[in-house]
Protein backbone atom coordinates (compact mmCIF):
# COMPACT_ATOMS: atom_id res chain seq x y z
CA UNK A 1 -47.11 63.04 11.13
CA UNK A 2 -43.47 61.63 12.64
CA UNK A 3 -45.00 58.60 14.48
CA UNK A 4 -43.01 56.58 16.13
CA UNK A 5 -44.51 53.09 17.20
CA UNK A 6 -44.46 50.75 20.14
CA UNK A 7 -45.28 47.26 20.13
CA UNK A 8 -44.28 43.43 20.00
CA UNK A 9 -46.55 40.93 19.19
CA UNK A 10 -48.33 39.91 15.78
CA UNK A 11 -51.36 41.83 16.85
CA UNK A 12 -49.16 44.25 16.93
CA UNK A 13 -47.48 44.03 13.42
CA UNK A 14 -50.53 44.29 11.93
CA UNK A 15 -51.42 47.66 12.99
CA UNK A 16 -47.76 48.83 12.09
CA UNK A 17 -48.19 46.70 8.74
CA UNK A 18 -51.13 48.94 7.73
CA UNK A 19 -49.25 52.51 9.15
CA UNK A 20 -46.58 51.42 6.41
CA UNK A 21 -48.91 52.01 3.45
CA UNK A 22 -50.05 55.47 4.79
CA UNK A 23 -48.22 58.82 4.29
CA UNK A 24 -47.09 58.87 7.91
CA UNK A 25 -43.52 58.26 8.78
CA UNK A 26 -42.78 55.70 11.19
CA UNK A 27 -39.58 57.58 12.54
CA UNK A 28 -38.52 54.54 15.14
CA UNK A 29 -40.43 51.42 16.04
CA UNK A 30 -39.95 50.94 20.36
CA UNK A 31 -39.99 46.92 20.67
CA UNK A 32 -39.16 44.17 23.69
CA UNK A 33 -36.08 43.20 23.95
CA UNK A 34 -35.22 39.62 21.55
CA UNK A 35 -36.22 36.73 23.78
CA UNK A 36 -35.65 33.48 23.74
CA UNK A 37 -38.03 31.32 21.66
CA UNK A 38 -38.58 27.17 20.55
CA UNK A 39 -37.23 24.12 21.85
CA UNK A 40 -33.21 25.39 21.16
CA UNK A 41 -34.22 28.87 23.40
CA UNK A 42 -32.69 30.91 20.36
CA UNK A 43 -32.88 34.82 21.29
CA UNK A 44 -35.70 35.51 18.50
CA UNK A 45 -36.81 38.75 17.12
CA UNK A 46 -40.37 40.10 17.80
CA UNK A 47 -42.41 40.46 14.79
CA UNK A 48 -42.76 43.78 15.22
CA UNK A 49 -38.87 44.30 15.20
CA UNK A 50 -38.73 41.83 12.14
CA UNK A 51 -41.28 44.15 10.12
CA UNK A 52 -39.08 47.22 11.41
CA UNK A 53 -36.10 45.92 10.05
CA UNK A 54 -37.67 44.68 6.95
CA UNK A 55 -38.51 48.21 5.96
CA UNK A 56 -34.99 49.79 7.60
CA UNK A 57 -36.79 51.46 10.18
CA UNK A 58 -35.16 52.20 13.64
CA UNK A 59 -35.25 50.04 16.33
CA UNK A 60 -35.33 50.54 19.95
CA UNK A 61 -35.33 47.90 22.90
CA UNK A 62 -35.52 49.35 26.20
CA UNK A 63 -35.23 47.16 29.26
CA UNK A 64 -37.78 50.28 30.62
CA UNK A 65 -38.36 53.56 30.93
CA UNK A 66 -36.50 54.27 34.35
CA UNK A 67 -32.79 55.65 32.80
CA UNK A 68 -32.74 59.37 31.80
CA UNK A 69 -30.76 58.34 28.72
CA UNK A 70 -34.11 56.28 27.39
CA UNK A 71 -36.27 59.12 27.54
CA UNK A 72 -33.59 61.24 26.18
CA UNK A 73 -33.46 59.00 23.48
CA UNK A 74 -37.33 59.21 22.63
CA UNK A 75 -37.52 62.35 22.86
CA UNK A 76 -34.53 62.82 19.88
CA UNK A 77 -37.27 61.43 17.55
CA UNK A 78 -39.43 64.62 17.91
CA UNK A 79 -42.27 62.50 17.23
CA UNK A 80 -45.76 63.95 16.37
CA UNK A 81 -47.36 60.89 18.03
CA UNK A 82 -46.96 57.71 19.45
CA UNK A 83 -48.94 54.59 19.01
CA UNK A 84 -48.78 51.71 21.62
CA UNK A 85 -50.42 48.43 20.38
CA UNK A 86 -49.22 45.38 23.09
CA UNK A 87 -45.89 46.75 24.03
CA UNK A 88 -45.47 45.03 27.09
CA UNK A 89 -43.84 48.36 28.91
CA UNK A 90 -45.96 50.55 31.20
CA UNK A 91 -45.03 53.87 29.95
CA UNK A 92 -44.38 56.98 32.91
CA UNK A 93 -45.99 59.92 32.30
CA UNK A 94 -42.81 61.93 31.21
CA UNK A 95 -42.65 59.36 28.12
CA UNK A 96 -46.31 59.91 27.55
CA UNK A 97 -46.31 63.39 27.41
CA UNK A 98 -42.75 63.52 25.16
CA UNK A 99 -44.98 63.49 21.66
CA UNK A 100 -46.71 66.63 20.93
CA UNK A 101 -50.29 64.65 20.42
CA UNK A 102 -49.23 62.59 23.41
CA UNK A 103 -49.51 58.20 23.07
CA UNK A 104 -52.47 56.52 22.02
CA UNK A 105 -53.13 53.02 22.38
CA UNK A 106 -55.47 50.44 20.38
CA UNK A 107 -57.02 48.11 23.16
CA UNK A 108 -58.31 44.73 21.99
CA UNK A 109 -61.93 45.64 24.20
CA UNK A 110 -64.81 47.67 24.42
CA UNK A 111 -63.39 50.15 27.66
CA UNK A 112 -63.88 50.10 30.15
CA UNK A 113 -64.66 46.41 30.15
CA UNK A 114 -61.13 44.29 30.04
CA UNK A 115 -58.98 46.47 31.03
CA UNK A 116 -55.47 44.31 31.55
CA UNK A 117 -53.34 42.20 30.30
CA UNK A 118 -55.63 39.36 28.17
CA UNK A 119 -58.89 41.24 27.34
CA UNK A 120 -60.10 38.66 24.23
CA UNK A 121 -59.40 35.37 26.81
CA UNK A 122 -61.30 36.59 29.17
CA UNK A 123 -64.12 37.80 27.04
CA UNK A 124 -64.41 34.44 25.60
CA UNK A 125 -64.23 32.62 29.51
CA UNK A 126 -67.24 35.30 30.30
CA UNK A 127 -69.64 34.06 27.90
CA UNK A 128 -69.49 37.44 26.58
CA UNK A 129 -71.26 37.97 22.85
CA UNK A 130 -69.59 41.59 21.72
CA UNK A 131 -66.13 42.94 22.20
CA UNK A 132 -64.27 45.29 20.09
CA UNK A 133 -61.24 47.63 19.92
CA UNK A 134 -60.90 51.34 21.37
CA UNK A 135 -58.66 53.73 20.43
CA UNK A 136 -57.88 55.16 23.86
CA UNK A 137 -55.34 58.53 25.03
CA UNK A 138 -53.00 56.67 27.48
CA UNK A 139 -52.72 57.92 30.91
CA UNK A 140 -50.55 56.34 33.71
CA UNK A 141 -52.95 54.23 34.75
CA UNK A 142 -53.60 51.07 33.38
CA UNK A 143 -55.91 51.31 30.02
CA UNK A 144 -57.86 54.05 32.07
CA UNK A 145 -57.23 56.83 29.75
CA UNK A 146 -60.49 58.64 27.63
CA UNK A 147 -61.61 56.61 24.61
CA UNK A 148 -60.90 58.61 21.11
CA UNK A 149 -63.22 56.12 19.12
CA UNK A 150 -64.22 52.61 18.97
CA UNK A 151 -65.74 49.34 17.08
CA UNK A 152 -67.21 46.73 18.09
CA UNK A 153 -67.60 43.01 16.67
CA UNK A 154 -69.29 40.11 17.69
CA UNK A 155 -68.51 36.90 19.86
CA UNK A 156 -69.71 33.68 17.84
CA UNK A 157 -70.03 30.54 19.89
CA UNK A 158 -67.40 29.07 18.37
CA UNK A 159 -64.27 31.37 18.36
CA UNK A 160 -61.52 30.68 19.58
CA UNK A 161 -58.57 32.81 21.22
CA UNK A 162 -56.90 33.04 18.11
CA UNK A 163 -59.39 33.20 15.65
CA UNK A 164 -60.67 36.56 17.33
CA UNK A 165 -57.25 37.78 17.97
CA UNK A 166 -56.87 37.52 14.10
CA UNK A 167 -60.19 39.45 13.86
CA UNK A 168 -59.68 42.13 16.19
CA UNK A 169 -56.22 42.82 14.90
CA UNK A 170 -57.64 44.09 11.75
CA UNK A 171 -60.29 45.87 13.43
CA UNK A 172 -58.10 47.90 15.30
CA UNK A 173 -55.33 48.92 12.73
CA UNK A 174 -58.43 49.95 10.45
CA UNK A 175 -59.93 51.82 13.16
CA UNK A 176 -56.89 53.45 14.24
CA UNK A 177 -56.34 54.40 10.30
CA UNK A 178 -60.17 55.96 10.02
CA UNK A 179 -59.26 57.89 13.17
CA UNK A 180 -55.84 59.49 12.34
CA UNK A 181 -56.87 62.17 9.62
CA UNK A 182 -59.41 63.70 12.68
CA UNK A 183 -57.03 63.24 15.50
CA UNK A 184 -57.15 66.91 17.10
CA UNK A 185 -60.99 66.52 17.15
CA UNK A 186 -61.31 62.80 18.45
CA UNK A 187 -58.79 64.22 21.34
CA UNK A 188 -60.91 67.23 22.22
CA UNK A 189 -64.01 65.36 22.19
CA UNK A 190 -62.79 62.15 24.19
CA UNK A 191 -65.28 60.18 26.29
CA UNK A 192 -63.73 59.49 29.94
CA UNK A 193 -64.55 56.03 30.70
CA UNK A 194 -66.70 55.18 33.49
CA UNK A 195 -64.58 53.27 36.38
CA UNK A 196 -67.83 51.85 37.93
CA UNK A 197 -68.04 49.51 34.87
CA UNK A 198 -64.22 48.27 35.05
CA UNK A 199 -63.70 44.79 34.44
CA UNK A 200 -59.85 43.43 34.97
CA UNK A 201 -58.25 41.02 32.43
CA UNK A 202 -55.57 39.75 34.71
CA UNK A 203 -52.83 37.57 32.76
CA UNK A 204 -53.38 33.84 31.73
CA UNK A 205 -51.70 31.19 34.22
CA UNK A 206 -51.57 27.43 32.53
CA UNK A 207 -52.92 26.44 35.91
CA UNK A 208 -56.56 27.55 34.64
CA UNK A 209 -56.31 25.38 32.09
CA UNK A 210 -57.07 22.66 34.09
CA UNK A 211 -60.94 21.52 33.54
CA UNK A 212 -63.35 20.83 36.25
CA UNK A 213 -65.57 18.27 35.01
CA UNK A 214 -68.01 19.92 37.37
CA UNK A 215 -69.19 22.99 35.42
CA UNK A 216 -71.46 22.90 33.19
CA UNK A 217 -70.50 21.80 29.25
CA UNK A 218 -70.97 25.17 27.70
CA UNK A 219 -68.49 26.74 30.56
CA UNK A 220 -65.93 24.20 29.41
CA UNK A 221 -66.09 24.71 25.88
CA UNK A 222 -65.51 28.45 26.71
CA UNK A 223 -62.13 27.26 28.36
CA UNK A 224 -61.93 25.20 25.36
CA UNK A 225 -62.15 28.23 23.12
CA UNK A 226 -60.60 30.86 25.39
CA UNK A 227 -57.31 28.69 25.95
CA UNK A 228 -56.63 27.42 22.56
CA UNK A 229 -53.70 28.52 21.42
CA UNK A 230 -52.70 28.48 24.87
CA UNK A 231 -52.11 27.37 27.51
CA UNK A 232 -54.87 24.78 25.69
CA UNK A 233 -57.61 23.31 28.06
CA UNK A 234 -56.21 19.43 29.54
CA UNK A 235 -57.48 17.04 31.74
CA UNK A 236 -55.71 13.74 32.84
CA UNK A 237 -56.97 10.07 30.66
CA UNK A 238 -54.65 7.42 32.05
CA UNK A 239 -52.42 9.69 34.00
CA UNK A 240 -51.67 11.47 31.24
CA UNK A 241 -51.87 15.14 29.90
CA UNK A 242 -54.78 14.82 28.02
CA UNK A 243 -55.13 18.49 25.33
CA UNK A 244 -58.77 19.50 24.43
CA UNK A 245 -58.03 21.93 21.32
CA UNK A 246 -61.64 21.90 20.27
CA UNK A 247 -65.40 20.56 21.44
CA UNK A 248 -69.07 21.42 21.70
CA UNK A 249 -71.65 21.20 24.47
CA UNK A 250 -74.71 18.62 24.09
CA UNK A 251 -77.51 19.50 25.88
CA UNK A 252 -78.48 16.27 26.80
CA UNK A 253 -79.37 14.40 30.24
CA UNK A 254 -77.18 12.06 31.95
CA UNK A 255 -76.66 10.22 34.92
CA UNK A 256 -72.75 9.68 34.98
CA UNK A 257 -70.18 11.51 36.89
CA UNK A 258 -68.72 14.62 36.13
CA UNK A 259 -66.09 13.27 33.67
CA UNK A 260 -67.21 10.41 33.22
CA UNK A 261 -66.87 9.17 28.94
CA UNK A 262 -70.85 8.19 28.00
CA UNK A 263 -70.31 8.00 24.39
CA UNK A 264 -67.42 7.31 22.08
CA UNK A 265 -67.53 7.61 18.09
CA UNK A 266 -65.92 8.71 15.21
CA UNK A 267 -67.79 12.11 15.95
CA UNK A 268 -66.09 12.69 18.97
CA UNK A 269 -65.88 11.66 22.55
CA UNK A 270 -69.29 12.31 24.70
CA UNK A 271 -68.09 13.24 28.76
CA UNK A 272 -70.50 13.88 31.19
CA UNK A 273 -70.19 17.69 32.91
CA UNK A 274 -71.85 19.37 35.65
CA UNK A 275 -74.59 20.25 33.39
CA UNK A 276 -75.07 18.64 29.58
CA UNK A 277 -72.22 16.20 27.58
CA UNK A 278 -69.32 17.73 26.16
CA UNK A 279 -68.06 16.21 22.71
CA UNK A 280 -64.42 16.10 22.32
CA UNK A 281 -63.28 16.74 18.54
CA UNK A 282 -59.84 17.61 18.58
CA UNK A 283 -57.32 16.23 20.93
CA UNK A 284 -53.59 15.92 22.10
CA UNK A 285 -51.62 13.63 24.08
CA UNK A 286 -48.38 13.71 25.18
CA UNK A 287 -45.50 13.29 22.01
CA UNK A 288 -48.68 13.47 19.53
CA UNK A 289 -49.60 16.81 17.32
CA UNK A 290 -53.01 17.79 17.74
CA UNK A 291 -55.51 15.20 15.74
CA UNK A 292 -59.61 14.74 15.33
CA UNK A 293 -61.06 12.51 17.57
CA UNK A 294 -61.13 9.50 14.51
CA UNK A 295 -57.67 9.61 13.75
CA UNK A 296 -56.78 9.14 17.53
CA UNK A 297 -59.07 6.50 18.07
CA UNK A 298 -57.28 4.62 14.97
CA UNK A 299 -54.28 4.20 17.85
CA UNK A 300 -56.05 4.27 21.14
CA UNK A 301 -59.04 2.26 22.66
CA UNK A 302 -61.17 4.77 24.84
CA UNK A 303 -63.58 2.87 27.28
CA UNK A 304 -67.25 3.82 28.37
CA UNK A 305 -67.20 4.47 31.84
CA UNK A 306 -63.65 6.01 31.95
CA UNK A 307 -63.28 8.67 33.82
CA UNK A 308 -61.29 12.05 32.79
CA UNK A 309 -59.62 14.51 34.95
């Protein structure tokens, strides 16, 4: 087939990586626009437009869909098919009906739970033990459209954001490969999703980063996990920003305050929660990297009794 592909981010990439070694031709890749990225605001490349260009295919960076001359320019393609993977553009109808097989999209959930903009954070902030990827037939809506197939993988208790981003990422370009050779019969047979089971994965805001000591220590450490690598879970130690990249509940019985430090070791750092102690293993301050719990505590004198947050 003449595929043409829309994304932007590294989940992205990988998906198009693996459409590179198959006998499809990726007639134009549809990316965001180059925005500005590190501490000098350079305008940087997406990786998906840096794998494009690596392999001389044509790029495209609409603003949006809203000027005749953008569809126009789609449509020039003649594309068989067209695969969305975290584009970033809500595509009209007109657009999605411009491929003969229409768009498909590879959704980093198990539809139609997570439908939205961050479906693995908030999967991880739910306490929830499966997601997945679907391969779903996009319709104007947002990620309501029939699912064409699906996998599912676990949740462990200790994944983070990224490390199940990584995981999924993979799972969906190999799904979406398994599923291209029977595409006319995955389309025909599609299973309409079932709205009354709709969750919504709105977008991340670094304000929930914040933790309330209150909750119990296996909610935190989901914030712990969900936010890292960002906007990474904080508190305040000394009136500073004080970065939790990575901890584990204790179930153990205390009678401190919520946030209060009961323990400190070379293990980690033992603060009281709503329910259970949650041990601090990786932290940040400001100026610092990221460092275990011993190598910060080579530099810095943590008292019991302080108080976080």
């Amino acid at each position: 087939m003449r595929i043409i592909f829309a994304g932007t981010p590294d989940f992205a990439a990988e998906t198009l990586k693996a459409l590179l070694t198959t006998e499809h031709e990726i007639c134009a890749v549809y990316t965001q626009p180059d925005r500005p990225s590190g501490r000098g605001r350079k305008l940087t490349a997406s990786p998906v437009k840096q794998l494009a260009l690596d392999h001389a295919i044509p790029v495209e960076q609409p603003v949006n869909f809203k000027e005749e001359s953008s569809k126009e320019r789609l449509a020039k393609y003649n594309a068989d098919l067209m695969i969305v993977v975290a584009y970033g553009l809500l595509l009209p109808q007109d657009v999605l009906d411009t491929p003969t097989h229409g768009c498909i999209n590879i959704h980093a959930s198990l539809l139609p739970r997570w439908r939205g903009a961050a479906p693995i954070q908030r999967a991880i902030l739910a306490g929830d033990t499966q997601t997945g990827v679907c391969i779903m037939q996009m319709e104007a809506g947002l990620d309501t459209g029939p699912v064409l197939a699906q996998e599912s993988c676990p949740i462990h208790i200790d994944d983070t954001t990224q490390v199940l981003h990584d995981r999924l990422a993979v799972l969906g370009a190999a799904t979406l490969l398994s599923s291209l050779p029977q595409l006319a019969q995955l389309q025909q047979n599609a299973q309409v999703q079932d709205d009354s089971q709709t969750t919504y994965a709105k977008k991340m805001q670094k304000a929930e980063a914040i933790i309330d000591w209150q909750l119990s220590a296996a909610e935190i450490v989901r914030q712990v996990n969900g936010f890292n690598p960002w906007p990474v879970a904080q508190t305040l130690w000394q009136e500073k920003v004080f970065r939790i990249w990575s901890a584990h509940a204790i179930e153990q019985n205390h009678n401190a305050n919520s946030g209060d430090i009961i323990a400190v070791s070379r293990d980690g750092i033992d603060v009281a929660t709503g329910a259970g102690v949650l041990r601090l293993q990786q932290i940040q301050i400001p100026g610092k990297r990221a460092m275990a719990v011993s190598d910060f505590l080579n530099a810095n004198a943590l008292v019991i009794g302080e108080h976080l947050g």
